[in-house]
PDB file of N, CA and C in Angstrom:
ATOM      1  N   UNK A   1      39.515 -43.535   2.939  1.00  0.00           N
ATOM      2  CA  UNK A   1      38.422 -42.665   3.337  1.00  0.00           C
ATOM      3  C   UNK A   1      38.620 -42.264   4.791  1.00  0.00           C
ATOM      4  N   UNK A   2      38.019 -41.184   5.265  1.00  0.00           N
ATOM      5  CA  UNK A   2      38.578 -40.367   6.360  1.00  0.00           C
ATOM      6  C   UNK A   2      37.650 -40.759   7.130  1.00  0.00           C
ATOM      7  N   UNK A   3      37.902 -41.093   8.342  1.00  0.00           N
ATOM      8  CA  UNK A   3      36.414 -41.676   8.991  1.00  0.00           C
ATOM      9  C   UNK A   3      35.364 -40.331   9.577  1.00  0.00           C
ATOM     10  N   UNK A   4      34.301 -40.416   9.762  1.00  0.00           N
ATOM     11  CA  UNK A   4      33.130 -39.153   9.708  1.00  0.00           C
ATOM     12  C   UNK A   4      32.208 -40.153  11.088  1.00  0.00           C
ATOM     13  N   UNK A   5      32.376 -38.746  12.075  1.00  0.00           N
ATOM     14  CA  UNK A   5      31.431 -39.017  12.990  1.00  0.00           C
ATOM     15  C   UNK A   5      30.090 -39.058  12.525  1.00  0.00           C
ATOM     16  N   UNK A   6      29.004 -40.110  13.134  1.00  0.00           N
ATOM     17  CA  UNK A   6      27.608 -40.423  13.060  1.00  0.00           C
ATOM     18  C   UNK A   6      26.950 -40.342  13.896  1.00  0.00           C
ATOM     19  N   UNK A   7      25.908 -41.021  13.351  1.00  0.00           N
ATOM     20  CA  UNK A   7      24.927 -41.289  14.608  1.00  0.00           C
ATOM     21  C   UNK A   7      25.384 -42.565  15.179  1.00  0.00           C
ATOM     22  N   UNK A   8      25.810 -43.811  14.172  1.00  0.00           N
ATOM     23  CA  UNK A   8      26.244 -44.902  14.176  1.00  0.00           C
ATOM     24  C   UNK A   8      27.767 -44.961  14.925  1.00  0.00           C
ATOM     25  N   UNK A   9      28.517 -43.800  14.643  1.00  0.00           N
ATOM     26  CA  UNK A   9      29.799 -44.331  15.098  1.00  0.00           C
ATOM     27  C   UNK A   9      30.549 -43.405  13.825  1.00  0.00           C
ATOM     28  N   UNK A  10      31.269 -44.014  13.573  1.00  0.00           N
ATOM     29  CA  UNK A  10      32.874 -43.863  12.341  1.00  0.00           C
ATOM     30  C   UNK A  10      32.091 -44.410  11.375  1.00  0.00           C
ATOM     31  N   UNK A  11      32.269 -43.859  10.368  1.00  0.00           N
ATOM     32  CA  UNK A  11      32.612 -45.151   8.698  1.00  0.00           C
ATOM     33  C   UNK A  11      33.789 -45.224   8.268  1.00  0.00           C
ATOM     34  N   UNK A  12      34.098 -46.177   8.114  1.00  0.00           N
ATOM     35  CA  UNK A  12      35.731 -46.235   7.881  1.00  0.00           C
ATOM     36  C   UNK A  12      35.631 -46.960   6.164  1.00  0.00           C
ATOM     37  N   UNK A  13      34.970 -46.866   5.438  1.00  0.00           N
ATOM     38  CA  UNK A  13      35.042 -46.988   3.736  1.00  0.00           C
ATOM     39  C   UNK A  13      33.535 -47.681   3.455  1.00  0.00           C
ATOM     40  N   UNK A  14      33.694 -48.338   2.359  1.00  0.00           N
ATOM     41  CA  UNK A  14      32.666 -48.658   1.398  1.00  0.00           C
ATOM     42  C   UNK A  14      32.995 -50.322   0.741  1.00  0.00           C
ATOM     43  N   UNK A  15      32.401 -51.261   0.715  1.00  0.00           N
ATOM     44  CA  UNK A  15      32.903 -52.340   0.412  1.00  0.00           C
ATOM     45  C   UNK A  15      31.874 -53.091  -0.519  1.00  0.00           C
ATOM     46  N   UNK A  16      31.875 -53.450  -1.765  1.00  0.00           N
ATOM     47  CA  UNK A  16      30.947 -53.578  -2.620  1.00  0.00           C
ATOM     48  C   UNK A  16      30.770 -55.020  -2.027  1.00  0.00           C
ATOM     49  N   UNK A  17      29.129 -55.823  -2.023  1.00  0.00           N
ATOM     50  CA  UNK A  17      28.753 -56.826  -2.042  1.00  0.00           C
ATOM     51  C   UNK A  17      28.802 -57.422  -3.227  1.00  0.00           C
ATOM     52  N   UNK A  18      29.481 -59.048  -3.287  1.00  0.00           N
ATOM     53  CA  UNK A  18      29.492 -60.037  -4.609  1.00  0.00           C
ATOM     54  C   UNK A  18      28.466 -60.632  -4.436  1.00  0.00           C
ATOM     55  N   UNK A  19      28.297 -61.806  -5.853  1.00  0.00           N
ATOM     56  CA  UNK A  19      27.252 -61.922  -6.299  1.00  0.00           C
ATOM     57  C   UNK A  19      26.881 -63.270  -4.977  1.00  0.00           C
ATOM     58  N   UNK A  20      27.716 -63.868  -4.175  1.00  0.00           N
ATOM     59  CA  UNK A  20      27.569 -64.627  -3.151  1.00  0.00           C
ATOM     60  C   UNK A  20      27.185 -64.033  -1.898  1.00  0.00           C
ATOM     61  N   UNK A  21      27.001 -62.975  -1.758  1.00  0.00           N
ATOM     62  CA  UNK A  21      26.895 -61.556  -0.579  1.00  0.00           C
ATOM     63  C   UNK A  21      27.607 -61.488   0.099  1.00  0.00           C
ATOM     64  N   UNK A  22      29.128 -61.843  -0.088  1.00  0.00           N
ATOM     65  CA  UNK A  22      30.136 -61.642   0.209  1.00  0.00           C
ATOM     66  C   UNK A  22      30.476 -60.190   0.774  1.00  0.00           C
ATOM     67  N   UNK A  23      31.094 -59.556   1.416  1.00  0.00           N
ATOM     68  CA  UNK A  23      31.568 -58.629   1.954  1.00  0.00           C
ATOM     69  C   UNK A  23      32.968 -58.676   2.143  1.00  0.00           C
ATOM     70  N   UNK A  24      33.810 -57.026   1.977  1.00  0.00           N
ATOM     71  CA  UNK A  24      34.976 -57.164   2.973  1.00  0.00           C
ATOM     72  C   UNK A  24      34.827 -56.311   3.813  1.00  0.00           C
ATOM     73  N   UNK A  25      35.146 -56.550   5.045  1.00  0.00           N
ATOM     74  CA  UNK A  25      35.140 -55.972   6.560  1.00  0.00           C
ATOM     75  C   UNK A  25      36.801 -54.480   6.230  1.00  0.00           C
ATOM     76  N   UNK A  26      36.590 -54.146   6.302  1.00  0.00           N
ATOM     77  CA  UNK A  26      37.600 -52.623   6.344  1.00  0.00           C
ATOM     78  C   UNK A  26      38.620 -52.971   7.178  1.00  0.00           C
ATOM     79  N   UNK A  27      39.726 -53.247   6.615  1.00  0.00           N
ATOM     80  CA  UNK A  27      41.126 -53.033   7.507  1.00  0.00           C
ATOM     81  C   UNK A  27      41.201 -52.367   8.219  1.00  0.00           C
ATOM     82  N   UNK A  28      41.000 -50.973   8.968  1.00  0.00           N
ATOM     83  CA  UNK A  28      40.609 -49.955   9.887  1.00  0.00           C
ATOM     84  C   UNK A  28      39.985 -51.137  11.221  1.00  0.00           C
ATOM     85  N   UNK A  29      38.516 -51.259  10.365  1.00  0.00           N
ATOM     86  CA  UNK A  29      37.334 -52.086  11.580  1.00  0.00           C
ATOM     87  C   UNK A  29      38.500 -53.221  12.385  1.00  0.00           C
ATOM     88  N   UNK A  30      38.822 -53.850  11.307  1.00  0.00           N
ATOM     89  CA  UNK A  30      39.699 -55.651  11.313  1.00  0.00           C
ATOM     90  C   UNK A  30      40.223 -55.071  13.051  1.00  0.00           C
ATOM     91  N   UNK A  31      41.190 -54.307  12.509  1.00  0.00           N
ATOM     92  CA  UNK A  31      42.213 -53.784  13.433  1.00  0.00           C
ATOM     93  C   UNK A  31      41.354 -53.062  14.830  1.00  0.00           C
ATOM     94  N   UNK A  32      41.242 -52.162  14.642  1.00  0.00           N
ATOM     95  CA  UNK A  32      39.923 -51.656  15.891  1.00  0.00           C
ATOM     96  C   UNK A  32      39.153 -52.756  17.235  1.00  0.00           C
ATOM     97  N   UNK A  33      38.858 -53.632  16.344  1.00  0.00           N
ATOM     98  CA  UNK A  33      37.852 -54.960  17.103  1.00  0.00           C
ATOM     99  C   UNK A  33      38.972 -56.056  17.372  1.00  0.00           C
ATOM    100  N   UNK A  34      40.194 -56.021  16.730  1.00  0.00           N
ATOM    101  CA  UNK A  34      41.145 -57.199  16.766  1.00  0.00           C
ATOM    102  C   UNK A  34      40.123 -58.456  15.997  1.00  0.00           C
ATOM    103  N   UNK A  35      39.761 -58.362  14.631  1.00  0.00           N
ATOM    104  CA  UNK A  35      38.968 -59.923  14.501  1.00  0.00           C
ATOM    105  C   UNK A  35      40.451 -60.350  13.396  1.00  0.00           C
ATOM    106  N   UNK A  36      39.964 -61.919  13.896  1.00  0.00           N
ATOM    107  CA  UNK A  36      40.858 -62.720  12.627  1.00  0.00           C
ATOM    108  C   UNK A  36      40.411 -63.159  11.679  1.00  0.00           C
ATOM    109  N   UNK A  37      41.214 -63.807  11.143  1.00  0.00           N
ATOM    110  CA  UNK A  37      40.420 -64.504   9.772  1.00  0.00           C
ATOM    111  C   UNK A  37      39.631 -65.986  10.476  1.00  0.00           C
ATOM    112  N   UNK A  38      38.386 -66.456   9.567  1.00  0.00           N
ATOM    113  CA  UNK A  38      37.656 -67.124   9.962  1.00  0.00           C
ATOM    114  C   UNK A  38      36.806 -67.194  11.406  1.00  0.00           C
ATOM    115  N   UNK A  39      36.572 -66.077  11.854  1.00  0.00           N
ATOM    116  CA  UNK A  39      36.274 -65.454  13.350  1.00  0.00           C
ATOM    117  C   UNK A  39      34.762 -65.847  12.686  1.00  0.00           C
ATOM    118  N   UNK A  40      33.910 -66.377  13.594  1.00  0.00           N
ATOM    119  CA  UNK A  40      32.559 -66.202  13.335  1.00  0.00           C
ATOM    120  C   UNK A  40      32.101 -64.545  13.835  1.00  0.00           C
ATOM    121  N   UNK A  41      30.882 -64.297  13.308  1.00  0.00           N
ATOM    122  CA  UNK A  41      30.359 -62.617  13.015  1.00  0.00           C
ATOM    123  C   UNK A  41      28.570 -63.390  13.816  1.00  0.00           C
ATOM    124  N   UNK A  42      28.345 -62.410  14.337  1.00  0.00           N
ATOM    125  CA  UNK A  42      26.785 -62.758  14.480  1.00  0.00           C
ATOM    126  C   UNK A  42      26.476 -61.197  13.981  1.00  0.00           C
ATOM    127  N   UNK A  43      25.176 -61.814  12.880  1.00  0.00           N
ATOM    128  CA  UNK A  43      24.726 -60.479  12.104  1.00  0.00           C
ATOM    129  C   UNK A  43      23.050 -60.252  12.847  1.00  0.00           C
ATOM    130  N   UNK A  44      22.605 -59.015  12.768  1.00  0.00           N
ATOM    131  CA  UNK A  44      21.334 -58.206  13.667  1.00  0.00           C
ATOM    132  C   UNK A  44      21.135 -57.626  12.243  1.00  0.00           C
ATOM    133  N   UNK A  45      19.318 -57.283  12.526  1.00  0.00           N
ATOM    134  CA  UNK A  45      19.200 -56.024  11.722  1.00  0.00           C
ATOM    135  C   UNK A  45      18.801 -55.505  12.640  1.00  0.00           C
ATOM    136  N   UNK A  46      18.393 -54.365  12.876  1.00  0.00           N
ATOM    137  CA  UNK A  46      17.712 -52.923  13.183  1.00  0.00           C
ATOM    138  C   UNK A  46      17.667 -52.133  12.416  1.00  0.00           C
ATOM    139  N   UNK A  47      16.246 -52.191  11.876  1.00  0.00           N
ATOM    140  CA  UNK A  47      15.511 -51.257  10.697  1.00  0.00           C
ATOM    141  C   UNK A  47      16.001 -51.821   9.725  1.00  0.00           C
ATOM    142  N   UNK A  48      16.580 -50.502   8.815  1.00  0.00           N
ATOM    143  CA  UNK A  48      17.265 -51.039   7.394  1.00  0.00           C
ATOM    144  C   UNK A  48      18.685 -51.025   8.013  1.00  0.00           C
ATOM    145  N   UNK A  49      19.433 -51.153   9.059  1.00  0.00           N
ATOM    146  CA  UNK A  49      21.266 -51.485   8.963  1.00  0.00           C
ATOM    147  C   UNK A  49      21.184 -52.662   9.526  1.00  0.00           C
ATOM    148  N   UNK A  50      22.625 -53.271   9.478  1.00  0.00           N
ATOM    149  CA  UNK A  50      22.740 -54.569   9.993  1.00  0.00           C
ATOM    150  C   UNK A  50      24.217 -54.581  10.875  1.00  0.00           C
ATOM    151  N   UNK A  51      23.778 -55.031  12.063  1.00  0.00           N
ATOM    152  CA  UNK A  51      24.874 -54.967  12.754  1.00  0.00           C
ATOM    153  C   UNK A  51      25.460 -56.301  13.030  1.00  0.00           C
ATOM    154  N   UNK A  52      26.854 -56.134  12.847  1.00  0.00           N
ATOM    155  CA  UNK A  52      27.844 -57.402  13.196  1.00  0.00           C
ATOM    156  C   UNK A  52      28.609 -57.722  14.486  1.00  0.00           C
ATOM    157  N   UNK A  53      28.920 -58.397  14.984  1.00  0.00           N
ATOM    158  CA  UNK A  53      29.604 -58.714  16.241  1.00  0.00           C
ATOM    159  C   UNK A  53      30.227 -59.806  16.034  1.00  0.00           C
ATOM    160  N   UNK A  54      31.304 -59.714  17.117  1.00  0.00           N
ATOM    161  CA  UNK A  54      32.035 -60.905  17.092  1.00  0.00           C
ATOM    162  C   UNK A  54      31.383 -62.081  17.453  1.00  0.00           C
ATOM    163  N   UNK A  55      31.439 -63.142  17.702  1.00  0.00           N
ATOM    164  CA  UNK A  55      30.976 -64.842  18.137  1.00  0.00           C
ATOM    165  C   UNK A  55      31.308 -64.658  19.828  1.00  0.00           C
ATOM    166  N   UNK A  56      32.407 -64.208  19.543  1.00  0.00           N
ATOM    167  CA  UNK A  56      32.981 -64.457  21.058  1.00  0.00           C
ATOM    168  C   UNK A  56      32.677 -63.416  21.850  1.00  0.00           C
ATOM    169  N   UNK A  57      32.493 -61.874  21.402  1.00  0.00           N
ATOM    170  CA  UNK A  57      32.064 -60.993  22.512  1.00  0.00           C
ATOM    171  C   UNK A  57      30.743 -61.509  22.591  1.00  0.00           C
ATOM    172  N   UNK A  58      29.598 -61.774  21.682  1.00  0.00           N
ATOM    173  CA  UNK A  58      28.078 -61.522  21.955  1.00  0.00           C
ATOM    174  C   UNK A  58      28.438 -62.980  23.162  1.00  0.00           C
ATOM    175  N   UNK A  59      28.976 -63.811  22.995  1.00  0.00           N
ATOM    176  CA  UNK A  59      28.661 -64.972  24.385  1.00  0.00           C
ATOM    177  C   UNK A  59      28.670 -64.203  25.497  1.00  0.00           C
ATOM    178  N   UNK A  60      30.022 -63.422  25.987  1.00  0.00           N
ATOM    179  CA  UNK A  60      29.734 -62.869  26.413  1.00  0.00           C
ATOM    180  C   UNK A  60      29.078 -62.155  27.341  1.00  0.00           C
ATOM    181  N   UNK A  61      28.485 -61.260  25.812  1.00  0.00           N
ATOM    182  CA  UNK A  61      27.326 -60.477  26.709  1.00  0.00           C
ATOM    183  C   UNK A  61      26.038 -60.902  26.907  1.00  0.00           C
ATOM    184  N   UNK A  62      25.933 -62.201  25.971  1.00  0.00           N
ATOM    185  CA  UNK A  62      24.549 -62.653  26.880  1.00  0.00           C
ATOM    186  C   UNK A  62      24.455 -63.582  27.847  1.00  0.00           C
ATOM    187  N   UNK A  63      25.809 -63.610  28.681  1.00  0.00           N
ATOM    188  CA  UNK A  63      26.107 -64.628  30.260  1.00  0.00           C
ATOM    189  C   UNK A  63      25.737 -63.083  30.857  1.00  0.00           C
ATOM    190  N   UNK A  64      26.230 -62.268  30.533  1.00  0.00           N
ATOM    191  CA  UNK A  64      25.836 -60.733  31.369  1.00  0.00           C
ATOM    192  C   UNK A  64      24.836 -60.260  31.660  1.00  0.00           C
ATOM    193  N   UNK A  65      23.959 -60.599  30.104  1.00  0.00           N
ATOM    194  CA  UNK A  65      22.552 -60.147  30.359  1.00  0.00           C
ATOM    195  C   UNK A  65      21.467 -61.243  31.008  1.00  0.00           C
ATOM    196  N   UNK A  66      21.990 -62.507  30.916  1.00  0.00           N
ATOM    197  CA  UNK A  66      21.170 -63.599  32.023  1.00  0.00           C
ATOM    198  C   UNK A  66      21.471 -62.929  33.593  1.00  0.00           C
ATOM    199  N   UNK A  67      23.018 -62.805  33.644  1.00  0.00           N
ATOM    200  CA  UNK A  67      23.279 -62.087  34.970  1.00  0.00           C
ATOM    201  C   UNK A  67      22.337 -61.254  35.586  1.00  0.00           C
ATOM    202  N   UNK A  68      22.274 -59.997  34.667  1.00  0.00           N
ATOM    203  CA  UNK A  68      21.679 -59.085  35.124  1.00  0.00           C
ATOM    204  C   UNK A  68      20.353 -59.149  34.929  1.00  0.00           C
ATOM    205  N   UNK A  69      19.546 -60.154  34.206  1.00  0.00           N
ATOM    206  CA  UNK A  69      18.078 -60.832  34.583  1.00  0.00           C
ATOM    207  C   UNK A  69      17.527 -61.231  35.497  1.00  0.00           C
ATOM    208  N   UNK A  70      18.907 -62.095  36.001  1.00  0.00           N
ATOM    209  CA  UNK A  70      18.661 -62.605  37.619  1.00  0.00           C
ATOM    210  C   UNK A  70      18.584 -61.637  38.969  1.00  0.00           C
ATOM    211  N   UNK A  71      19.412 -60.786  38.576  1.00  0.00           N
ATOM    212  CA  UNK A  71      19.767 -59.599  39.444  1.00  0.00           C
ATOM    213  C   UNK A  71      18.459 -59.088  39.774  1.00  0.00           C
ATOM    214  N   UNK A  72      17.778 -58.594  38.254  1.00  0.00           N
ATOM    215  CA  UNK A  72      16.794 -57.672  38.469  1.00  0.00           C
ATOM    216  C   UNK A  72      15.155 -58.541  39.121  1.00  0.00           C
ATOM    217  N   UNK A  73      15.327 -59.991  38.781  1.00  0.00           N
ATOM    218  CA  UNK A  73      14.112 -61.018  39.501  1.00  0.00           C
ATOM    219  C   UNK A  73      14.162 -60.696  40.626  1.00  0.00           C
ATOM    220  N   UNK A  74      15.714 -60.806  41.334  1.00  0.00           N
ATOM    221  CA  UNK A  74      15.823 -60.969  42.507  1.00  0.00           C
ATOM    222  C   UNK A  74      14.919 -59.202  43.356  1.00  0.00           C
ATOM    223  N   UNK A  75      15.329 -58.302  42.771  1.00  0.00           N
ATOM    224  CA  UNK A  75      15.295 -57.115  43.300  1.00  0.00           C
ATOM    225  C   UNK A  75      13.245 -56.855  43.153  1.00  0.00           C
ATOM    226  N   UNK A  76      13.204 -57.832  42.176  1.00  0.00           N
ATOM    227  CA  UNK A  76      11.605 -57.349  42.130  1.00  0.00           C
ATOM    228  C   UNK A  76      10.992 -58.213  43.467  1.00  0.00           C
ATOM    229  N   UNK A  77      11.385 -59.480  43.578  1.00  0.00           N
ATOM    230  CA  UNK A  77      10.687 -60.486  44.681  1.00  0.00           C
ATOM    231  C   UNK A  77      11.033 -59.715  46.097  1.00  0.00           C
ATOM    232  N   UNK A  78      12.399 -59.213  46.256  1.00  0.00           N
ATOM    233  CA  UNK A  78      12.459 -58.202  47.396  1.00  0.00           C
ATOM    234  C   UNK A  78      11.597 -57.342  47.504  1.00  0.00           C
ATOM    235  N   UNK A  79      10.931 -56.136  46.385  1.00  0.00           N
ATOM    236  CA  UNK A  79      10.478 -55.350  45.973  1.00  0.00           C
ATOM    237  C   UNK A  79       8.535 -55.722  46.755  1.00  0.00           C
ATOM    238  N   UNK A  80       8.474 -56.694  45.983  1.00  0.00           N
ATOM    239  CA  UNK A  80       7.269 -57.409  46.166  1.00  0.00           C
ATOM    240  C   UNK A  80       6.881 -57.981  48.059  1.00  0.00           C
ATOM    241  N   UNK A  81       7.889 -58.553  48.951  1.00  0.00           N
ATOM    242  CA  UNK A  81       7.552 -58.778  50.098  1.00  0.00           C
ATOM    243  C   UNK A  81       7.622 -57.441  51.081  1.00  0.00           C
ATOM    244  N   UNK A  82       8.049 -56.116  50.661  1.00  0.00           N
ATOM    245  CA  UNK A  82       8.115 -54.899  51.112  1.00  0.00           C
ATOM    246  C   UNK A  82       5.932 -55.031  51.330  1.00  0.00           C
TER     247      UNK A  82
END
């Protein structure tokens, strides 16, 4: 399947769910993200889609987003002795 710009991004195919809710991840995606086999996935919904990520990027990004929590405390207590 030809991938088709979205709102989401690319679709790169169609992968039927088994009766275990099994999935396969698209050889295209695999390759794209670099995941391996047995890689943990952290799954999201928003609305009706569900979004996947790697284990190892979301750590990550939530040392980034504590980062930038702290950042923004800091800028309000400055903010505040003005």
């Amino acid at each position: 399947m030809k991938s088709m710009n979205g709102h989401f991004g690319h679709a790169f195919g169609i992968s039927p769910m088994g009766e275990r809710g099994q999935v396969v991840i698209p050889k295209r995606i695999r390759e794209l993200l670099n995941l391996r086999t047995k890689e943990d996935l952290i799954f999201f919904c928003q609305g009706k889609a569900i979004i996947a990520m790697p284990a190892s990027k979301f750590q990550g990004l939530a040392k980034a987003m504590v980062n930038h929590t702290k950042d923004i405390e800091k800028m309000a207590k400055r903010m505040k002795k003005k």
